[in-house]
PDB file of N, CA and C in Angstrom:
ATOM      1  N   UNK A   1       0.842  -1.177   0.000  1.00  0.00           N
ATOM      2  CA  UNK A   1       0.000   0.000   0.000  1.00  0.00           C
ATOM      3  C   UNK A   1       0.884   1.235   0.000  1.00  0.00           C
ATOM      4  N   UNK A   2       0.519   1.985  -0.881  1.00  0.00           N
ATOM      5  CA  UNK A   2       1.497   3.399  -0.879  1.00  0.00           C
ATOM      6  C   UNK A   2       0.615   4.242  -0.296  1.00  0.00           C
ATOM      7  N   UNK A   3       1.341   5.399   0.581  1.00  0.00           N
ATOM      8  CA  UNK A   3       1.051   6.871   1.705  1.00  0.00           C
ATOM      9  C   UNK A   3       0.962   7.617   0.436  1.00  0.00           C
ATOM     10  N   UNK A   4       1.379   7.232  -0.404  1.00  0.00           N
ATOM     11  CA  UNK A   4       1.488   8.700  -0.969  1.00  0.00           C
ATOM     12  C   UNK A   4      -0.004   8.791  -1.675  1.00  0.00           C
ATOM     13  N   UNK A   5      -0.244  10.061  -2.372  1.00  0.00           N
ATOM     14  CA  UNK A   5      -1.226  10.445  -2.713  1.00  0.00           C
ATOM     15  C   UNK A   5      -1.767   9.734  -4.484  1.00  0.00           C
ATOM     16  N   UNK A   6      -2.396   8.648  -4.347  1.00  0.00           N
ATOM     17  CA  UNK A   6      -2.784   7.783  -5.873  1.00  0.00           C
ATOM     18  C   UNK A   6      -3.622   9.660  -6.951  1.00  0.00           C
ATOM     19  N   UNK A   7      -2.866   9.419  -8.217  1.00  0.00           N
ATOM     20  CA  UNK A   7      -3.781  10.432  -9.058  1.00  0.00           C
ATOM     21  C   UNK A   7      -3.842   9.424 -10.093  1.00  0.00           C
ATOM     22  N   UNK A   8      -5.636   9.815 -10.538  1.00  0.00           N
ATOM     23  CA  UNK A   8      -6.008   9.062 -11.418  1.00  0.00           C
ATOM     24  C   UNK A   8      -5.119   8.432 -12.733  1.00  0.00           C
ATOM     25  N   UNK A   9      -5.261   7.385 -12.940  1.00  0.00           N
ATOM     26  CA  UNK A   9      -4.445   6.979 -14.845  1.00  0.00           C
ATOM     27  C   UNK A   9      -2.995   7.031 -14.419  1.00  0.00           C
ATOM     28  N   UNK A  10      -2.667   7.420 -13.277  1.00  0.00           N
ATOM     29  CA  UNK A  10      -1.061   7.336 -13.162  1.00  0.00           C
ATOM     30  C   UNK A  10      -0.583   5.830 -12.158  1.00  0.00           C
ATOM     31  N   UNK A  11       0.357   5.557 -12.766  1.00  0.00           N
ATOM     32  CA  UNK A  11       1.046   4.366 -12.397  1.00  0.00           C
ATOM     33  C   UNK A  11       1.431   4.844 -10.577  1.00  0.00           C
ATOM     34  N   UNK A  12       1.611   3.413  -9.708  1.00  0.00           N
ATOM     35  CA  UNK A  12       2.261   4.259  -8.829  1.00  0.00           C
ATOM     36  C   UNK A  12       3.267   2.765  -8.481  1.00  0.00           C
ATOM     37  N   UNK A  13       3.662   2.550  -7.238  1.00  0.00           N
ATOM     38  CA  UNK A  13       4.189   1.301  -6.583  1.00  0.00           C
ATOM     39  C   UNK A  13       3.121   0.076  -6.587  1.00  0.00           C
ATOM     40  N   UNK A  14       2.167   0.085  -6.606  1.00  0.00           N
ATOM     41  CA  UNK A  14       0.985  -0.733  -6.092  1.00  0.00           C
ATOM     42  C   UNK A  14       1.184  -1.824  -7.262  1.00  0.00           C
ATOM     43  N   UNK A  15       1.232  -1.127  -8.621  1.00  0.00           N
ATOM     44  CA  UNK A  15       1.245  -1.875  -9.977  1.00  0.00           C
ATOM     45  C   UNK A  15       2.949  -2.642 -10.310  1.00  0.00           C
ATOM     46  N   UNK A  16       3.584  -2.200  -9.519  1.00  0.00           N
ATOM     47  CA  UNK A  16       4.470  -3.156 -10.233  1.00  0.00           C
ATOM     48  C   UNK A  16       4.671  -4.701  -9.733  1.00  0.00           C
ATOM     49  N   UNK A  17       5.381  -5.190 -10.790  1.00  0.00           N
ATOM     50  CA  UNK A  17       5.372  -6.568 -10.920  1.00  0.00           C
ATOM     51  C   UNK A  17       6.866  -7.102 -11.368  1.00  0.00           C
ATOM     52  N   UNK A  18       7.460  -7.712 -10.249  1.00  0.00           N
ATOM     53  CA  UNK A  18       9.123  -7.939 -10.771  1.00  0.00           C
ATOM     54  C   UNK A  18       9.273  -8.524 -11.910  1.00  0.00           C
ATOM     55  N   UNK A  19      10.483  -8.314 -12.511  1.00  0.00           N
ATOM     56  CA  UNK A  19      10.770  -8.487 -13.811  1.00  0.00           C
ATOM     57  C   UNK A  19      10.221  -7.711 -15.562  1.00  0.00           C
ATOM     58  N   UNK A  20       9.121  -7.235 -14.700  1.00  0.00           N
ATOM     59  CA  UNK A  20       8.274  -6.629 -16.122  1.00  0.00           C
ATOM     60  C   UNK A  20       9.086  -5.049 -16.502  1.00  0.00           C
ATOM     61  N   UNK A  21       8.953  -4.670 -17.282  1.00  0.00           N
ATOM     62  CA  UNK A  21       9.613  -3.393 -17.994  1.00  0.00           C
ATOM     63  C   UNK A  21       9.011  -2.409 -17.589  1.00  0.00           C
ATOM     64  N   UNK A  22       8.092  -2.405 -16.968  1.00  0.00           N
ATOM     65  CA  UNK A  22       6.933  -1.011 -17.145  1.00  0.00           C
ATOM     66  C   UNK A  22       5.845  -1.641 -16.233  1.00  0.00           C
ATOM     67  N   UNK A  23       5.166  -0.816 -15.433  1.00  0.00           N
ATOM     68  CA  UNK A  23       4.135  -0.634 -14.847  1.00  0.00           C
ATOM     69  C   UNK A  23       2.936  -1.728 -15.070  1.00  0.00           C
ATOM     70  N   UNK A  24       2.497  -2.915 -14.702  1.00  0.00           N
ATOM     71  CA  UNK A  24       1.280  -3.749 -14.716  1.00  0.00           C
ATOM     72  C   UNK A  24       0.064  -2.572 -15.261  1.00  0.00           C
ATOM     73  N   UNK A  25      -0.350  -2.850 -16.527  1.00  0.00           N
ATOM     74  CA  UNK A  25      -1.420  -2.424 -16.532  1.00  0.00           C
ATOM     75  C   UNK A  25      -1.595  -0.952 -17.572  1.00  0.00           C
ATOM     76  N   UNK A  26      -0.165  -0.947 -17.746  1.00  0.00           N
ATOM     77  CA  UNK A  26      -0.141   0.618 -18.374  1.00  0.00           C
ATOM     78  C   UNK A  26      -0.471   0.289 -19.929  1.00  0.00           C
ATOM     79  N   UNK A  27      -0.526  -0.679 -20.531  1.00  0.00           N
ATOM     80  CA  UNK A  27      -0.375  -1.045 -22.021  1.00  0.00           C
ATOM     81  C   UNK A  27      -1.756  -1.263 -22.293  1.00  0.00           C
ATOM     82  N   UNK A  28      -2.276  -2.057 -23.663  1.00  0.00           N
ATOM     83  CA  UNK A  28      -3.551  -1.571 -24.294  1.00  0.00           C
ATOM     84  C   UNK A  28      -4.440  -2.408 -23.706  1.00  0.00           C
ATOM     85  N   UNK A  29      -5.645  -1.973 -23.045  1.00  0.00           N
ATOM     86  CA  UNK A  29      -6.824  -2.762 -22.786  1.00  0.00           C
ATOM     87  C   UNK A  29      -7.175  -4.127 -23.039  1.00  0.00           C
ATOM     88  N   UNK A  30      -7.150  -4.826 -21.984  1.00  0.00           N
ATOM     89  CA  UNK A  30      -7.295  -6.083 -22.183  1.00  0.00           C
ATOM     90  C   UNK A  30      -6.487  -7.243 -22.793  1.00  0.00           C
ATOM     91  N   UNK A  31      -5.263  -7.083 -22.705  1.00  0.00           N
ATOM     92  CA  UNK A  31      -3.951  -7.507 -23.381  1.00  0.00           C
ATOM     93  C   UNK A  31      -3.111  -7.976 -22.102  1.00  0.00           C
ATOM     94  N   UNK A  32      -2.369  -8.934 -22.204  1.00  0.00           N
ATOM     95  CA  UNK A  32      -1.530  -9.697 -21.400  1.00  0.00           C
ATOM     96  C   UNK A  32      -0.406 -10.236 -21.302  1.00  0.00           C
ATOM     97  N   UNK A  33       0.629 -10.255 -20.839  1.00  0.00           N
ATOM     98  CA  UNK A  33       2.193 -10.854 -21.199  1.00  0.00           C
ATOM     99  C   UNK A  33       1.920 -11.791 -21.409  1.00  0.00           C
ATOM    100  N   UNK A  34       1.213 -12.792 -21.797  1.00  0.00           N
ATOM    101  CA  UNK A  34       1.166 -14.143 -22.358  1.00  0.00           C
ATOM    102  C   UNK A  34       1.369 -14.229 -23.727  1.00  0.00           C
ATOM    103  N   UNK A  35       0.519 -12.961 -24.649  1.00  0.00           N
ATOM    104  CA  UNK A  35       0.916 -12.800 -26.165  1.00  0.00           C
ATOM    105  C   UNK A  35       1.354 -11.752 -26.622  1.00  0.00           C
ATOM    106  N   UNK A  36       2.619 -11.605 -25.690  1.00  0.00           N
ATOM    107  CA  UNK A  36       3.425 -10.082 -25.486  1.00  0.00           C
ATOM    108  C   UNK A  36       4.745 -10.785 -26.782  1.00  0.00           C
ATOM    109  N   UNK A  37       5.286 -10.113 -27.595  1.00  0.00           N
ATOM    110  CA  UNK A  37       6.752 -10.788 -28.579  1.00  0.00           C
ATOM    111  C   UNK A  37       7.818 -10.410 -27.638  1.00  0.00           C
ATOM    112  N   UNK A  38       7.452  -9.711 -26.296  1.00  0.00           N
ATOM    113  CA  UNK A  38       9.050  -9.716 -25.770  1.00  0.00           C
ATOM    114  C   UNK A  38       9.044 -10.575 -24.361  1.00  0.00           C
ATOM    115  N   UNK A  39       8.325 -11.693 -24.005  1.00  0.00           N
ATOM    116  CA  UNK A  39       8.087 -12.228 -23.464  1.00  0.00           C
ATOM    117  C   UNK A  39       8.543 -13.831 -23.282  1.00  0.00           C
ATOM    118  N   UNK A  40       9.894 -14.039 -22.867  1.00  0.00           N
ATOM    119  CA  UNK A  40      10.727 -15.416 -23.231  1.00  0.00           C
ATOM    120  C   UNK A  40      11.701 -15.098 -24.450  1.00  0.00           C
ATOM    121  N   UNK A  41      12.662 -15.546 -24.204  1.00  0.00           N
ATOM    122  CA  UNK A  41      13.727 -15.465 -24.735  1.00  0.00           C
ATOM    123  C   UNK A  41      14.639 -16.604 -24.721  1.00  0.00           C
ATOM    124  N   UNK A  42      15.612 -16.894 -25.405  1.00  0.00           N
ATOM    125  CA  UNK A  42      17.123 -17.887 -25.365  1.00  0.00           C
ATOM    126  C   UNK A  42      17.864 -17.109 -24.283  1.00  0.00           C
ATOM    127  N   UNK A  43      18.523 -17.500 -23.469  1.00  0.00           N
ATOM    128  CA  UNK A  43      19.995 -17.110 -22.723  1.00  0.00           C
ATOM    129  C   UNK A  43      21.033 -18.557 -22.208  1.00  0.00           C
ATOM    130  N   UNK A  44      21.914 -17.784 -22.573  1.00  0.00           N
ATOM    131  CA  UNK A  44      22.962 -19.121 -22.229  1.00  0.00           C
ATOM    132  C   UNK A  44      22.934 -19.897 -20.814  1.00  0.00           C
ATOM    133  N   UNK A  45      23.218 -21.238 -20.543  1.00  0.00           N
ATOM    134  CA  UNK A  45      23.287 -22.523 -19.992  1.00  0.00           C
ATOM    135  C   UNK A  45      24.252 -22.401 -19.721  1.00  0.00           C
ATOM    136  N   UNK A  46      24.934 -24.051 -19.352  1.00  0.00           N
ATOM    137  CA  UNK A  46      26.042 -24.408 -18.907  1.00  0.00           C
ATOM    138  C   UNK A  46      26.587 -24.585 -20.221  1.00  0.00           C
ATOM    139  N   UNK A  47      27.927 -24.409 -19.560  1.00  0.00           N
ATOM    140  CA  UNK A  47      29.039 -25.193 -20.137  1.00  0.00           C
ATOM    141  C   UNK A  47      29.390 -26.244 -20.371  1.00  0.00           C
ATOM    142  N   UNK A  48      29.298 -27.584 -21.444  1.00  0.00           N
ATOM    143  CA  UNK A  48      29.782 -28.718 -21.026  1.00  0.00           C
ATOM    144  C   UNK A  48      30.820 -29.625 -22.178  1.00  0.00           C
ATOM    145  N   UNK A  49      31.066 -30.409 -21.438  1.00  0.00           N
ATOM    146  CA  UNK A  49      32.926 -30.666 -22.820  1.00  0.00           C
ATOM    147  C   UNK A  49      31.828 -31.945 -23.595  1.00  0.00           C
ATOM    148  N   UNK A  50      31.913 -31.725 -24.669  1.00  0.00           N
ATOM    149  CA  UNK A  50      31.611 -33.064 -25.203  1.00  0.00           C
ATOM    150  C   UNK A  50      32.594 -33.844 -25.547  1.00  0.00           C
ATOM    151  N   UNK A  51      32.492 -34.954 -25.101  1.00  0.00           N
ATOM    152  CA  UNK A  51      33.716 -35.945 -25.554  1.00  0.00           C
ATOM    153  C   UNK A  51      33.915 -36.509 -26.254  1.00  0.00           C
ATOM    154  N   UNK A  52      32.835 -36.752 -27.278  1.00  0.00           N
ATOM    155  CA  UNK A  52      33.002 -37.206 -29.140  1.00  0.00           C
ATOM    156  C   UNK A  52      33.801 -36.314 -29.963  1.00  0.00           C
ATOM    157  N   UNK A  53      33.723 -34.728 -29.506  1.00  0.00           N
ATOM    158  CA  UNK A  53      34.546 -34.035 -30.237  1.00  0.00           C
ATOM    159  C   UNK A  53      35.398 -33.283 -29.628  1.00  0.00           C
ATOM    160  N   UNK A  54      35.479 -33.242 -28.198  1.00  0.00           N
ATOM    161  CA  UNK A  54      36.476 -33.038 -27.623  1.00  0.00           C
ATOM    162  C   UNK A  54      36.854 -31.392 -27.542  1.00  0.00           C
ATOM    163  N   UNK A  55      35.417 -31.088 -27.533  1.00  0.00           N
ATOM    164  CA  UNK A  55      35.560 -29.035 -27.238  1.00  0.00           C
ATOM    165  C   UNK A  55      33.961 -28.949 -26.405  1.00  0.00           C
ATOM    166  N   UNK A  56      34.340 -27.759 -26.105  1.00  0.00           N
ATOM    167  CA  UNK A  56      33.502 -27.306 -24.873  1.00  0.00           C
ATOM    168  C   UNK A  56      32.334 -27.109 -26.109  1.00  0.00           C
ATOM    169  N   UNK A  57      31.152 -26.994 -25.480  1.00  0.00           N
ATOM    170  CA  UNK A  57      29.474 -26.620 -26.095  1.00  0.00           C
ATOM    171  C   UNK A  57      29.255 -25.518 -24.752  1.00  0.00           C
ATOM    172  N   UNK A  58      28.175 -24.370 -25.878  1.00  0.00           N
ATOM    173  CA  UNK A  58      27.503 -23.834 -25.149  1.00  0.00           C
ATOM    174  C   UNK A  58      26.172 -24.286 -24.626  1.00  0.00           C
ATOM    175  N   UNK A  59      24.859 -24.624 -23.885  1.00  0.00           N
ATOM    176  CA  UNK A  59      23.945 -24.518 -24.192  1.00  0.00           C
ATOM    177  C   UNK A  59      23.178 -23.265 -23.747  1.00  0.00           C
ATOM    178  N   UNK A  60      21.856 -23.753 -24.665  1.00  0.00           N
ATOM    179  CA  UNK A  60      20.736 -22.670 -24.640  1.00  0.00           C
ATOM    180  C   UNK A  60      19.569 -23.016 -24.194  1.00  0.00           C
ATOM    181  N   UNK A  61      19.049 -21.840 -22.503  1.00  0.00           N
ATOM    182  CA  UNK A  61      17.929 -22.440 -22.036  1.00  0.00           C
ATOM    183  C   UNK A  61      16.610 -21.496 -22.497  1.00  0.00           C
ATOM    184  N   UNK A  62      15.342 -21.792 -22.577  1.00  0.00           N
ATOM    185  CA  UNK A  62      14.707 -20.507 -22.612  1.00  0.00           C
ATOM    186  C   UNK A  62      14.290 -20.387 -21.480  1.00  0.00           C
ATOM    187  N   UNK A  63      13.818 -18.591 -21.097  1.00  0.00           N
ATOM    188  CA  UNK A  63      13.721 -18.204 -20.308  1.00  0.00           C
ATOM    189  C   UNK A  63      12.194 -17.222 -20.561  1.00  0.00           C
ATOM    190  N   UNK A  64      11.173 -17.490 -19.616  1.00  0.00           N
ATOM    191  CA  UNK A  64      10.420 -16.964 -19.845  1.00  0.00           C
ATOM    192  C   UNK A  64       9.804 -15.567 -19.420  1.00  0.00           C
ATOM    193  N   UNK A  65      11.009 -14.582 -19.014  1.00  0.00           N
ATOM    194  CA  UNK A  65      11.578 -13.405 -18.694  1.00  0.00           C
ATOM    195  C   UNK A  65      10.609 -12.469 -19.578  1.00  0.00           C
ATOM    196  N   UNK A  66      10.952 -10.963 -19.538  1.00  0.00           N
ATOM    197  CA  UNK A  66      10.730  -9.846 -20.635  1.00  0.00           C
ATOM    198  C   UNK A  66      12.338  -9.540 -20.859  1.00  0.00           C
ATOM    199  N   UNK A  67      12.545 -10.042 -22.096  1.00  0.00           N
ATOM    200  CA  UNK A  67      13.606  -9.202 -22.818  1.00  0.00           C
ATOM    201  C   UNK A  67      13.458  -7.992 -22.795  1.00  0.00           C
ATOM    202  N   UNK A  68      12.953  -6.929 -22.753  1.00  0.00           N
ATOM    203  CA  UNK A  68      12.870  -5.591 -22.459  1.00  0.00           C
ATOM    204  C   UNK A  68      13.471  -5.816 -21.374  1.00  0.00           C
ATOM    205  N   UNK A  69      13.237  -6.380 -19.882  1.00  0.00           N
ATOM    206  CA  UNK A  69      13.694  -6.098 -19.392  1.00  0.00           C
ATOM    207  C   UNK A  69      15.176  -6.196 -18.885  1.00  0.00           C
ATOM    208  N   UNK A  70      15.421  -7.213 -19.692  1.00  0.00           N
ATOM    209  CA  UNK A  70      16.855  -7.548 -19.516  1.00  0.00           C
ATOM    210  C   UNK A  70      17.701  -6.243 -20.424  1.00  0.00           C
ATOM    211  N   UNK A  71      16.787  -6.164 -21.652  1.00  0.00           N
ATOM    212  CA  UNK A  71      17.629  -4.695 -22.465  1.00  0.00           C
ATOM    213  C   UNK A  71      17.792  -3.835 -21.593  1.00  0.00           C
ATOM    214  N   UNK A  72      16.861  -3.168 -20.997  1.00  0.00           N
ATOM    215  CA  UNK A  72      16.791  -1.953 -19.906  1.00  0.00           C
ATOM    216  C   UNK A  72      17.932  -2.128 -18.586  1.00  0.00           C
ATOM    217  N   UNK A  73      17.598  -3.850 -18.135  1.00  0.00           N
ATOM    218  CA  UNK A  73      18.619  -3.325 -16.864  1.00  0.00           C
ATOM    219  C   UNK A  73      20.019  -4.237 -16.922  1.00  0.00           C
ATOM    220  N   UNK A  74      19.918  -4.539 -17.664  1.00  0.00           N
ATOM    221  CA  UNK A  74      20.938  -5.796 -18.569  1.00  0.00           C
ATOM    222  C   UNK A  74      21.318  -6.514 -16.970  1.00  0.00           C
ATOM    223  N   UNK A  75      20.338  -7.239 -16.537  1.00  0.00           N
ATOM    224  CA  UNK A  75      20.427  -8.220 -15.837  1.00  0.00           C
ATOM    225  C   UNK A  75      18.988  -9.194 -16.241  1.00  0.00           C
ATOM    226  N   UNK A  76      19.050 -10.481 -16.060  1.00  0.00           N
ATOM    227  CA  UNK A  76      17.893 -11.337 -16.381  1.00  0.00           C
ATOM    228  C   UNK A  76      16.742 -11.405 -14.961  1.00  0.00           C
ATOM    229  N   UNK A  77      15.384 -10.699 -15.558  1.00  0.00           N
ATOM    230  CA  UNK A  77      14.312 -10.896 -14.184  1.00  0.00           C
ATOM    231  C   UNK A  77      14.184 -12.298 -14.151  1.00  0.00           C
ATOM    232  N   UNK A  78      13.163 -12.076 -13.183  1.00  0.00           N
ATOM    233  CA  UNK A  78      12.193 -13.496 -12.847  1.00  0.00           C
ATOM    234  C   UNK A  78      11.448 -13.620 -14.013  1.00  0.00           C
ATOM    235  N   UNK A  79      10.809 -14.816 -13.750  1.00  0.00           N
ATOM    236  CA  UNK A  79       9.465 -14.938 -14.457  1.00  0.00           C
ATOM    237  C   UNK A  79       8.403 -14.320 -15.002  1.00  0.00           C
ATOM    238  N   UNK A  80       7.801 -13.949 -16.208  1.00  0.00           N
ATOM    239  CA  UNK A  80       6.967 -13.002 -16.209  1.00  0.00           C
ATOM    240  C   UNK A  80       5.761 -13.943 -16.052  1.00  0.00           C
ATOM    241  N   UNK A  81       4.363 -13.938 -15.589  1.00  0.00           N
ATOM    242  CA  UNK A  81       3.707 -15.178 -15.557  1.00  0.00           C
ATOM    243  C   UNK A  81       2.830 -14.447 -16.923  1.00  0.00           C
ATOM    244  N   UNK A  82       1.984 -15.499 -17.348  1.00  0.00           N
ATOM    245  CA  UNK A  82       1.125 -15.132 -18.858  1.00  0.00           C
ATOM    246  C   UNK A  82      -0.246 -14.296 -18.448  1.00  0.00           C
ATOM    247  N   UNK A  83      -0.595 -14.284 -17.390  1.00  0.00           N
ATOM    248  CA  UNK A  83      -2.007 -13.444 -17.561  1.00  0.00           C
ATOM    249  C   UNK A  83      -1.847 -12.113 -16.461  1.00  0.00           C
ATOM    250  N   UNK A  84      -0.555 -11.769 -16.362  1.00  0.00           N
ATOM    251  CA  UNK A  84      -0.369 -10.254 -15.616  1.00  0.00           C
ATOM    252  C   UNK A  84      -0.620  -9.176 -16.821  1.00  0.00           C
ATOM    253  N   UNK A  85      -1.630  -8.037 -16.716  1.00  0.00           N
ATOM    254  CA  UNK A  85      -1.777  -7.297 -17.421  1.00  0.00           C
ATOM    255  C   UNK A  85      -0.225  -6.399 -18.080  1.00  0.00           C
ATOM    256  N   UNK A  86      -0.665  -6.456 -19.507  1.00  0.00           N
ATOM    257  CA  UNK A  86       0.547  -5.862 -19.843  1.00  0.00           C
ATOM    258  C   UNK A  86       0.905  -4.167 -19.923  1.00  0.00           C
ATOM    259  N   UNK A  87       2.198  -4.216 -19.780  1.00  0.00           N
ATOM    260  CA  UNK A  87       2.937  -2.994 -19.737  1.00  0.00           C
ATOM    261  C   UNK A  87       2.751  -2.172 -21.088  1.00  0.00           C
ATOM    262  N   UNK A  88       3.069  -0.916 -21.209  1.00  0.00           N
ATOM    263  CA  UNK A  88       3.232   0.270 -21.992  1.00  0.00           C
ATOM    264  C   UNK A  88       3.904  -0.585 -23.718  1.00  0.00           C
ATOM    265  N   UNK A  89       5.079  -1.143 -23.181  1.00  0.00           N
ATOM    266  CA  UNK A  89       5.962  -1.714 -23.802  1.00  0.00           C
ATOM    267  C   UNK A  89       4.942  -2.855 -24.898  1.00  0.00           C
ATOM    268  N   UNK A  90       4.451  -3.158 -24.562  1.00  0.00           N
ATOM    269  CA  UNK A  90       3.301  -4.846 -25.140  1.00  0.00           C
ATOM    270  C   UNK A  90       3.317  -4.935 -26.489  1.00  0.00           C
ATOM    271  N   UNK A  91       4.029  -5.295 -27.365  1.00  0.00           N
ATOM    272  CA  UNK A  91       3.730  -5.781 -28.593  1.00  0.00           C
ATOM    273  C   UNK A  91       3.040  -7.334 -28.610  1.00  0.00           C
ATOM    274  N   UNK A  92       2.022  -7.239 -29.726  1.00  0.00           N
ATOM    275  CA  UNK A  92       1.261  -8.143 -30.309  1.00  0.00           C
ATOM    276  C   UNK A  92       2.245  -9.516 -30.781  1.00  0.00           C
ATOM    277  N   UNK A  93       2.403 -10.703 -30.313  1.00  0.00           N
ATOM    278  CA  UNK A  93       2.898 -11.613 -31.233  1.00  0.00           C
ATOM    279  C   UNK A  93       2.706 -11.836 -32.149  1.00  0.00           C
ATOM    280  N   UNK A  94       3.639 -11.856 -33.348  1.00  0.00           N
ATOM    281  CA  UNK A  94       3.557 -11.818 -34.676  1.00  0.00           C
ATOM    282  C   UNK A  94       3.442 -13.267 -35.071  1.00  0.00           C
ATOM    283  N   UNK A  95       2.461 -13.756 -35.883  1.00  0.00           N
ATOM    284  CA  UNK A  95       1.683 -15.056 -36.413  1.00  0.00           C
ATOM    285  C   UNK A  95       2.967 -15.849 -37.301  1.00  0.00           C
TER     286      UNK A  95
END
């Protein structure tokens, strides 16, 4: 609960949601990080030697993060879950 004084249509503390880029709720009506395009991403795994060929491999896990937000604070959030209202940021997944 925030002391401070809520003004209408404006974001305050109440709305945020770790990991997300922007404010719960600020993006277009009725829309959701579930069919957000910046929503999950690839980021690198472990390290491991394969021994058929005898050099290190990278792997790749996905992560179901906001890449925005990793652009913005170039560290990887938590989880974004799929039906938290979406942020300012919200693009449409492309078909």
């Amino acid at each position: 609960m925030s002391y401070l004084a809520k003004l209408p249509g404006m974001p305050d503390r109440d709305g945020i949601r770790p990991g997300m880029a922007f404010y719960e709720g600020s993006g277009p009506a009725g829309a959701c990080c579930g069919n957000c395009q910046h929503r999950g991403y690839w980021r690198a795994g472990k390290t491991v030697f394969n021994e058929q060929t005898s050099m290190l491999e990278e792997k790749r896990v996905h992560h179901s993060g906001c890449a925005l937000f990793l652009k913005f604070t170039h560290r990887h959030g938590p989880e974004v879950k799929k039906e938290w209202k979406a942020c300012k940021y919200h693009q449409r997944k492309q078909s």
